[in-house]
C-alpha atoms as a PDB file:
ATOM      1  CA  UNK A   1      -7.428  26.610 -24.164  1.00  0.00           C
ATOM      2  CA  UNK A   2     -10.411  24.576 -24.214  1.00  0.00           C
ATOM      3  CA  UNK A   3     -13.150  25.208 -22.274  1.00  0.00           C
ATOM      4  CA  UNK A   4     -14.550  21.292 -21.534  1.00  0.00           C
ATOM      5  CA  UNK A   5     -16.508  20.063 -17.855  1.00  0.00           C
ATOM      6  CA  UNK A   6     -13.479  18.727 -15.954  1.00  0.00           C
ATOM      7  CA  UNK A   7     -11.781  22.495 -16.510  1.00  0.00           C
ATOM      8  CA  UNK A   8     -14.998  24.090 -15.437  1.00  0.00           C
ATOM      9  CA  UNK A   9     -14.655  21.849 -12.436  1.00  0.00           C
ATOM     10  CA  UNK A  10     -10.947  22.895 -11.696  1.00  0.00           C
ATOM     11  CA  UNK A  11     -11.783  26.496 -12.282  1.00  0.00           C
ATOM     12  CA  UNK A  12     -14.744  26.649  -9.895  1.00  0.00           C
ATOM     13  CA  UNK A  13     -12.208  24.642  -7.274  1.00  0.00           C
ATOM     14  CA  UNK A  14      -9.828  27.115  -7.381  1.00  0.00           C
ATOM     15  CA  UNK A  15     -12.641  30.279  -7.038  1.00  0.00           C
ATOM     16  CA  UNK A  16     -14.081  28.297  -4.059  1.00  0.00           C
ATOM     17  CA  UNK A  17     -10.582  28.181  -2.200  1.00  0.00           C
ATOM     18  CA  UNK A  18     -10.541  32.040  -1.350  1.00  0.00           C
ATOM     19  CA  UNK A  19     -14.743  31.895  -0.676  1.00  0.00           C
ATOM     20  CA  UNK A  20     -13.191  29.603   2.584  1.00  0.00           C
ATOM     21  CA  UNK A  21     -12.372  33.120   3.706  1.00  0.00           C
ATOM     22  CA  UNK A  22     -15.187  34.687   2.581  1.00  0.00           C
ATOM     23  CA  UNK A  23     -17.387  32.412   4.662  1.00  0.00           C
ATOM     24  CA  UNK A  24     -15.630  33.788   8.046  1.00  0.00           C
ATOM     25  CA  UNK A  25     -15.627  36.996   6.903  1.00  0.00           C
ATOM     26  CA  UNK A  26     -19.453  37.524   5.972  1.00  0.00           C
ATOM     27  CA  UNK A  27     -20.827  34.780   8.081  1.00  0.00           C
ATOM     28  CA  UNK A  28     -21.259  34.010  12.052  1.00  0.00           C
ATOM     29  CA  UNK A  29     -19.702  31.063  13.588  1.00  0.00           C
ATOM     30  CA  UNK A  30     -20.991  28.347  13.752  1.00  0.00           C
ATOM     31  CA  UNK A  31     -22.421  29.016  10.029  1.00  0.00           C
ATOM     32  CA  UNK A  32     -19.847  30.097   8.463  1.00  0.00           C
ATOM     33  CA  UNK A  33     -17.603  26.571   9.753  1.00  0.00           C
ATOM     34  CA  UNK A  34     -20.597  24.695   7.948  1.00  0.00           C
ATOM     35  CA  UNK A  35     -20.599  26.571   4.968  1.00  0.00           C
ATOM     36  CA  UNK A  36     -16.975  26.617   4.956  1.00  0.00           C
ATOM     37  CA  UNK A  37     -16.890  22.436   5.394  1.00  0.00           C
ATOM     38  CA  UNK A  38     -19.568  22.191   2.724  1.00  0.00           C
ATOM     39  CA  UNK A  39     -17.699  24.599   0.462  1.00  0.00           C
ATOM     40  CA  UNK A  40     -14.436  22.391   1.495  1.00  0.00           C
ATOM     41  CA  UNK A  41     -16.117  18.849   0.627  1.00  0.00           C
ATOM     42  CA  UNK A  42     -17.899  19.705  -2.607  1.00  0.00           C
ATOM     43  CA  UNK A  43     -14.357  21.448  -3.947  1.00  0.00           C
ATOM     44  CA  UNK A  44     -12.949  18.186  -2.435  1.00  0.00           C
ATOM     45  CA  UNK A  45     -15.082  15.920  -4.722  1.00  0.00           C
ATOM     46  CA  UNK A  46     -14.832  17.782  -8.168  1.00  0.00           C
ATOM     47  CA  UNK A  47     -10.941  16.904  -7.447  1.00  0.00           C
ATOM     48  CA  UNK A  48     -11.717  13.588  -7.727  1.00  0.00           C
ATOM     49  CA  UNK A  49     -14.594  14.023 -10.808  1.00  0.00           C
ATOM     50  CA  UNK A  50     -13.005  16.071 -13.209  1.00  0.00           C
ATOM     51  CA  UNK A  51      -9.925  13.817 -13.362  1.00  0.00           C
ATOM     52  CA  UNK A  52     -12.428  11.320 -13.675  1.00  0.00           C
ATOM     53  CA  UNK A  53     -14.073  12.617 -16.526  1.00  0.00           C
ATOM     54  CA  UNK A  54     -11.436  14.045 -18.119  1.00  0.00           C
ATOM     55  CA  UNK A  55     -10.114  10.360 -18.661  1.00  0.00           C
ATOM     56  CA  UNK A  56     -13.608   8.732 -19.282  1.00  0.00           C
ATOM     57  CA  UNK A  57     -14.868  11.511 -21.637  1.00  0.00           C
ATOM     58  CA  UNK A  58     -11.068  11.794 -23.293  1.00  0.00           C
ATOM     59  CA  UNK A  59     -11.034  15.538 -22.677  1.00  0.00           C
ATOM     60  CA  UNK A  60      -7.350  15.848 -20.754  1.00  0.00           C
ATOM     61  CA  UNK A  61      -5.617  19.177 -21.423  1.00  0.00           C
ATOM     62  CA  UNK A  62      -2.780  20.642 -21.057  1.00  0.00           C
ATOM     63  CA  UNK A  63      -4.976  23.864 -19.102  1.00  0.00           C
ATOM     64  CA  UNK A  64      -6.818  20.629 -16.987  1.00  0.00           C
ATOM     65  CA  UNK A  65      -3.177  19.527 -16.271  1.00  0.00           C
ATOM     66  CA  UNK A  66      -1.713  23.186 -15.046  1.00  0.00           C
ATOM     67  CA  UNK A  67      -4.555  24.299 -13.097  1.00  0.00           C
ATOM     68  CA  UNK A  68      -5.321  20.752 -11.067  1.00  0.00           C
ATOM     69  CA  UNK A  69      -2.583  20.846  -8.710  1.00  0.00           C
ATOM     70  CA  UNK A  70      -2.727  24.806  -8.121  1.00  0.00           C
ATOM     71  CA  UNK A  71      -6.368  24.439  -6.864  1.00  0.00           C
ATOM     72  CA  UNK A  72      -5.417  21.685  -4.894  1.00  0.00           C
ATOM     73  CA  UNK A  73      -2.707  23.900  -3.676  1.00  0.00           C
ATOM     74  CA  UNK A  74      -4.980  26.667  -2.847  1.00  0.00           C
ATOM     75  CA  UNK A  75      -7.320  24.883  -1.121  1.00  0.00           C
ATOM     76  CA  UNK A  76      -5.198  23.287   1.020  1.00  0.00           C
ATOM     77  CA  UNK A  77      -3.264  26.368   2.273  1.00  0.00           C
ATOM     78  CA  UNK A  78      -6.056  28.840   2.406  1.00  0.00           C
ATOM     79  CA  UNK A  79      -7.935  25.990   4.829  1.00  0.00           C
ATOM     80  CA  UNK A  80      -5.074  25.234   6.550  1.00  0.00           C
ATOM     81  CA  UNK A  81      -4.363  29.272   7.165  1.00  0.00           C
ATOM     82  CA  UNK A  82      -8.063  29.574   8.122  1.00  0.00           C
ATOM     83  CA  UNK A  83      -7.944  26.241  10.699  1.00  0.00           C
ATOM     84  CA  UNK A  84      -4.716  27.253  12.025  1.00  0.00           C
ATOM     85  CA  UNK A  85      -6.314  31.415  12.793  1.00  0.00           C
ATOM     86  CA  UNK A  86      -9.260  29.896  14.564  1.00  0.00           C
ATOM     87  CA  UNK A  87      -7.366  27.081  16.614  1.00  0.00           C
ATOM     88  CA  UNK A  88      -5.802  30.381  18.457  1.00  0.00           C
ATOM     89  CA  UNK A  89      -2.297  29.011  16.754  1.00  0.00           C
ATOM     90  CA  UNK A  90      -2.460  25.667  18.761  1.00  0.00           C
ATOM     91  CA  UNK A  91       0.724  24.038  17.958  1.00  0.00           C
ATOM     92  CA  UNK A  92      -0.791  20.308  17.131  1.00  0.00           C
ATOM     93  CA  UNK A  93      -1.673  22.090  14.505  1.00  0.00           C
ATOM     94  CA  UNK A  94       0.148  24.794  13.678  1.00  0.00           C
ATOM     95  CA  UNK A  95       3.474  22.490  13.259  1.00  0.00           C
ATOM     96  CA  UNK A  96       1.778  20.508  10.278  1.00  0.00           C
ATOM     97  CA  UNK A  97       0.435  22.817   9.304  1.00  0.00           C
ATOM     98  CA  UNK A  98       3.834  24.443   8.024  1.00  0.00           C
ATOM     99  CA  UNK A  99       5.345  21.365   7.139  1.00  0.00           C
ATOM    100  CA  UNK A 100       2.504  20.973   4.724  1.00  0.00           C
ATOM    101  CA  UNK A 101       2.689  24.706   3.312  1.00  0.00           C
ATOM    102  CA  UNK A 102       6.762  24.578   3.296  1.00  0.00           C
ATOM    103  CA  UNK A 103       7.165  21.144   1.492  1.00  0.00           C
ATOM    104  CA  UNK A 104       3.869  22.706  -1.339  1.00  0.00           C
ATOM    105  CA  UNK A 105       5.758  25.974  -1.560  1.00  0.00           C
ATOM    106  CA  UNK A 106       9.275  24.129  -2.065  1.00  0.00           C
ATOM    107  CA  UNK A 107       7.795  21.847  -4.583  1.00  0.00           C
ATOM    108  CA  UNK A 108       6.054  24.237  -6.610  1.00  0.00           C
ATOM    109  CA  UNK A 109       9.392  26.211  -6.730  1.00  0.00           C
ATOM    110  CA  UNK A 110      11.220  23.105  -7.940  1.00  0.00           C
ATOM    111  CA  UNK A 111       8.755  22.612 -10.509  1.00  0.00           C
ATOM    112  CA  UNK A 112       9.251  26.310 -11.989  1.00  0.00           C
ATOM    113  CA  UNK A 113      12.967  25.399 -12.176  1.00  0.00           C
ATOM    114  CA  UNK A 114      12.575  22.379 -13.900  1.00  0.00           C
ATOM    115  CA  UNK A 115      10.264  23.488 -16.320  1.00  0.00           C
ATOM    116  CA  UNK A 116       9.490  20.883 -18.618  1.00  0.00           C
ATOM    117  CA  UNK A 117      11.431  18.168 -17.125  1.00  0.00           C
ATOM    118  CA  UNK A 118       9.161  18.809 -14.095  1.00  0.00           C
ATOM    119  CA  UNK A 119       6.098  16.848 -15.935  1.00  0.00           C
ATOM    120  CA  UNK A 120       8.496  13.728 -16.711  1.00  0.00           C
ATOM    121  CA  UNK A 121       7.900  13.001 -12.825  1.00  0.00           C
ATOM    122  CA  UNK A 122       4.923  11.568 -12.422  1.00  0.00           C
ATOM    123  CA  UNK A 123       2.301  11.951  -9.029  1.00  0.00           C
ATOM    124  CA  UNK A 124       3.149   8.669  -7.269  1.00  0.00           C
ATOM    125  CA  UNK A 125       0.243   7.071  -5.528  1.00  0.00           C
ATOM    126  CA  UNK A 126       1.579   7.977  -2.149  1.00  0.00           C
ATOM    127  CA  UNK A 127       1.565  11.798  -3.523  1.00  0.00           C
ATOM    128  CA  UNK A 128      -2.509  11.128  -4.254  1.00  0.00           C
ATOM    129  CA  UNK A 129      -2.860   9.334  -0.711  1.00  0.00           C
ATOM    130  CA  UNK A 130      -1.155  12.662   1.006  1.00  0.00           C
ATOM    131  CA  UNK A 131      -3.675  14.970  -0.474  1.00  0.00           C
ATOM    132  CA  UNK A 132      -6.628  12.702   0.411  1.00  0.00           C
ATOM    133  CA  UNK A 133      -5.211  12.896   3.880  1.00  0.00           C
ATOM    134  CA  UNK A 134      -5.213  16.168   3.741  1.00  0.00           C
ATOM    135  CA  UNK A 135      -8.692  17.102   2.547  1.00  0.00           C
ATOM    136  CA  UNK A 136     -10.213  14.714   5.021  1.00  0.00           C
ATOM    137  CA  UNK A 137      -8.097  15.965   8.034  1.00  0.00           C
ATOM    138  CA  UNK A 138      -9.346  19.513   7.015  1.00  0.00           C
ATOM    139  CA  UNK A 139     -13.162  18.453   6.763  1.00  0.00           C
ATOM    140  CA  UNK A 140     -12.854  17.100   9.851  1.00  0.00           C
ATOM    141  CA  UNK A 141     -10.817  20.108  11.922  1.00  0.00           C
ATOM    142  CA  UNK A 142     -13.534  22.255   9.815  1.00  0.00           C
ATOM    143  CA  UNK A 143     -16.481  20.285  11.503  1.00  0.00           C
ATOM    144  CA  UNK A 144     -14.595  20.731  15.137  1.00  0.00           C
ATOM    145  CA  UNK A 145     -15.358  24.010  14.726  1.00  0.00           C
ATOM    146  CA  UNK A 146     -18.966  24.005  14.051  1.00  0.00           C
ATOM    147  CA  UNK A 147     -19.936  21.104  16.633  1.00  0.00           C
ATOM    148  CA  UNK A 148     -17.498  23.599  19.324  1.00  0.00           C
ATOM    149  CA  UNK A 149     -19.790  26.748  18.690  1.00  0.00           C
ATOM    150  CA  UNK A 150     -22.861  24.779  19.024  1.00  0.00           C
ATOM    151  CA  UNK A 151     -21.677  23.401  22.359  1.00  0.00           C
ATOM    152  CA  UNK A 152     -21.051  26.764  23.413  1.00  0.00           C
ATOM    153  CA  UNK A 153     -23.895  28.203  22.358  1.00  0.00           C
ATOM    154  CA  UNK A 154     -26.113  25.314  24.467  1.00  0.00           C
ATOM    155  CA  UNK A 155     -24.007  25.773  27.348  1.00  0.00           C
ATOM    156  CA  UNK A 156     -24.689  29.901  27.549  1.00  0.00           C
ATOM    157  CA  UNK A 157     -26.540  30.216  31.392  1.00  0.00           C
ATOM    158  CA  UNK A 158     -24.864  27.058  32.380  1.00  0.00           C
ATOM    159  CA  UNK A 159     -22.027  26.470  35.826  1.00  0.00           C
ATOM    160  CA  UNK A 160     -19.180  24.660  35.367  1.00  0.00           C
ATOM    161  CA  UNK A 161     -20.761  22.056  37.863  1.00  0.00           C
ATOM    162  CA  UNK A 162     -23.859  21.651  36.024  1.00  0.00           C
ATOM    163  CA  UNK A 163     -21.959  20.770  32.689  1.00  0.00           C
ATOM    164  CA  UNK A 164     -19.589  18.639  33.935  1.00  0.00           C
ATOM    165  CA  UNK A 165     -22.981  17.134  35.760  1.00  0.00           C
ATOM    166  CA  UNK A 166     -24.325  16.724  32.148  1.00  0.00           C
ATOM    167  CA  UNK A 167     -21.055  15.370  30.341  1.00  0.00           C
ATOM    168  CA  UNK A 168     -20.237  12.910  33.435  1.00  0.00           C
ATOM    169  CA  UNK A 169     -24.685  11.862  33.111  1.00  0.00           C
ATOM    170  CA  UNK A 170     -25.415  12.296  36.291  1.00  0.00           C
ATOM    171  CA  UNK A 171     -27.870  15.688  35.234  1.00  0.00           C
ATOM    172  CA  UNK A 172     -30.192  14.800  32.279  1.00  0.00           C
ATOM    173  CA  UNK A 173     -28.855  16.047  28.801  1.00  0.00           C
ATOM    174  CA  UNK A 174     -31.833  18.373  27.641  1.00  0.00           C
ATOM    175  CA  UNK A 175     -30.188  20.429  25.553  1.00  0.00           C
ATOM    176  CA  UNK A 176     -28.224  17.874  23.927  1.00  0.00           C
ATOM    177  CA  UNK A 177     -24.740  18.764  24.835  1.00  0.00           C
ATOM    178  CA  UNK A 178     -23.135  15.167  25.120  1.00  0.00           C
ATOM    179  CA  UNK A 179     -23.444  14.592  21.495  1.00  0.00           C
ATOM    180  CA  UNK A 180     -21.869  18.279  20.441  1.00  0.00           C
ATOM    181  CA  UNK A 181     -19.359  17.748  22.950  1.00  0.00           C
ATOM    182  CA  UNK A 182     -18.626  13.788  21.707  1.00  0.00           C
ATOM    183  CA  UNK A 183     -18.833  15.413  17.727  1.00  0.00           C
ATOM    184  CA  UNK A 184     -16.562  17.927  19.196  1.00  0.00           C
ATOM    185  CA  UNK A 185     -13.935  16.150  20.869  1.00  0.00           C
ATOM    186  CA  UNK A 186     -13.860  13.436  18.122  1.00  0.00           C
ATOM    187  CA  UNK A 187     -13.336  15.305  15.215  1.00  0.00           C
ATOM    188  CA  UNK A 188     -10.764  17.125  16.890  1.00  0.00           C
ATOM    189  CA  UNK A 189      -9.005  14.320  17.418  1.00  0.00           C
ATOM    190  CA  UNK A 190      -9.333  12.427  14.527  1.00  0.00           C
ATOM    191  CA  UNK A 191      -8.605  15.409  12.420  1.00  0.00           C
ATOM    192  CA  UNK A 192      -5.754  16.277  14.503  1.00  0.00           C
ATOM    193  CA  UNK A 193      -4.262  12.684  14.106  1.00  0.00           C
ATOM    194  CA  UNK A 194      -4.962  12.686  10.323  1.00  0.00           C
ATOM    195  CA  UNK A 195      -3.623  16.001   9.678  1.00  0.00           C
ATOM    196  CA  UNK A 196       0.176  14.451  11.638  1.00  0.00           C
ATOM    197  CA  UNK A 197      -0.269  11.470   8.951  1.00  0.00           C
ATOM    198  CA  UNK A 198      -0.733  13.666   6.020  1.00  0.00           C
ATOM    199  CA  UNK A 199       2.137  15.939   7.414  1.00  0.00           C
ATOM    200  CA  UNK A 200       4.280  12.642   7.378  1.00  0.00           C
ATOM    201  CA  UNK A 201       3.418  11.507   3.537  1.00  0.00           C
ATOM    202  CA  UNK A 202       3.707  15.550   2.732  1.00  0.00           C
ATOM    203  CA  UNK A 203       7.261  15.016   3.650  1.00  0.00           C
ATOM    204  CA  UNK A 204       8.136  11.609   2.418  1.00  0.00           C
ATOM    205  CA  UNK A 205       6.747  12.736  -0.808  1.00  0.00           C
ATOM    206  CA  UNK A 206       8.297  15.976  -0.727  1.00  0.00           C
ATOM    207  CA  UNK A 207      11.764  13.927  -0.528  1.00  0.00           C
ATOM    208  CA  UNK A 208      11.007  11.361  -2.726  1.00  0.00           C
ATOM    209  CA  UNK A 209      10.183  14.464  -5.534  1.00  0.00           C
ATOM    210  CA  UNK A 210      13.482  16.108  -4.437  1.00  0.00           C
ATOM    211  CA  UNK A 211      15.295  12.993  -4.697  1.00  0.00           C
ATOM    212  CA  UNK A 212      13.843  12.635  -8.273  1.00  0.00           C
ATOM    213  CA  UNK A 213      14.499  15.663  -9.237  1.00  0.00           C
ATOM    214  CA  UNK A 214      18.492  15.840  -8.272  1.00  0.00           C
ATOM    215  CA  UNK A 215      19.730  14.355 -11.645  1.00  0.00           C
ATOM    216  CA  UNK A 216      18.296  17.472 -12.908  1.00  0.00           C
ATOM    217  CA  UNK A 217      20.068  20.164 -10.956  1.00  0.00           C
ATOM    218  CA  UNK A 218      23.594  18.838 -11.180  1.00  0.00           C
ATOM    219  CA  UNK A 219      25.882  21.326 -13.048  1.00  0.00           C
ATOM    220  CA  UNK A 220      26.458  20.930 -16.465  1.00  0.00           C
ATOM    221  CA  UNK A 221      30.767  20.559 -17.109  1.00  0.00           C
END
């Protein structure tokens, strides 16, 4: 095993996926949602950059190529298990949320069958586009939950009637709830909505992989 900078990068990815819990667990909300997005984002990035480098610099290996996808893995699941606790189990999430974890668990499973055959199917570029979907739908559900506590938190000693007064601007914003509540509401939705699409392509790529992979589990005679 050689010990190069892209499989320092995939180690420290797949330490940082359990430290998502570790932020909830030794951290207050809203800080431990921004710690947990930052944590999410950076680990996001050295996916990209040790690939990267491992191709520029000429240092691909076969450790590199076993360890990549299982920290990709790992984060995705732990986040999604950590989004999907503090949405109180909503189902807009909760529902791709276990298509995503049923079609990586399947997968993986077909790959330990195969064995060796398993790395004659290559990642297809839809494959690459479903995990970017997925980080980015996680960052944002991540950030729904910091900009939520912060609204929350500027709304303590507030009526109903005065915040609805403040969202609808007819009471001056002094506390600056419209833009939490506009962060909030947005991410939600746009990580909600990307999180359905990367559901989708976890799917059709989960079928297309199957589908690949079907020569190879036909009985021999």
């Amino acid at each position: 095993m050689r010990m190069n900078v892209p499989n320092i990068l995939t180690i420290l990815r797949l330490a940082a996926a359990p430290g998502l819990v570790i932020m909830f667990l030794y951290f207050n909300r809203p800080l431990a949602d921004w710690f947990a997005l930052v944590l999410f984002v950076t680990a996001a990035l050295t996916d990209f950059l040790d690939g990267y480098l491992a191709r520029a610099w000429k240092q691909e290996s076969r450790l590199g190529a076993m360890l990549d996808p299982i920290a990709d893995k790992a984060m995705v699941v732990i986040a999604l298990l950590v989004i999907t606790g503090f949405s109180g189990m909503n189902p807009l999430i909760l529902l791709p949320a276990t298509l995503i974890m049923f079609r990586e668990v399947f997968v993986s499973g077909l790959r330990e069958f195969l064995g060796d055959t398993a790395g004659t199917l290559k990642v297809t570029v839809m494959a690459k586009w479903k995990t970017t979907a997925q980080m980015v739908a996680i960052a944002l559900l991540f950030a729904t939950g910091a900009f939520e506590h912060y609204f929350g938190m500027q709304a303590i000693g507030m009526n109903a009637e005065i915040v609805e007064g403040v969202l609808g601007r007819t009471i001056p914003d002094e506390m600056g709830l419209l833009w939490k509540y506009y962060g909030m509401v947005g991410s939600w939705w746009a990580g909600i909505t990307v999180l359905w699409v990367a559901a989708i392509l976890t799917l059709v790529t989960g079928w297309d992989y199957f589908s690949k992979a079907r020569p190879y589990l036909k009985d021999v005679g």
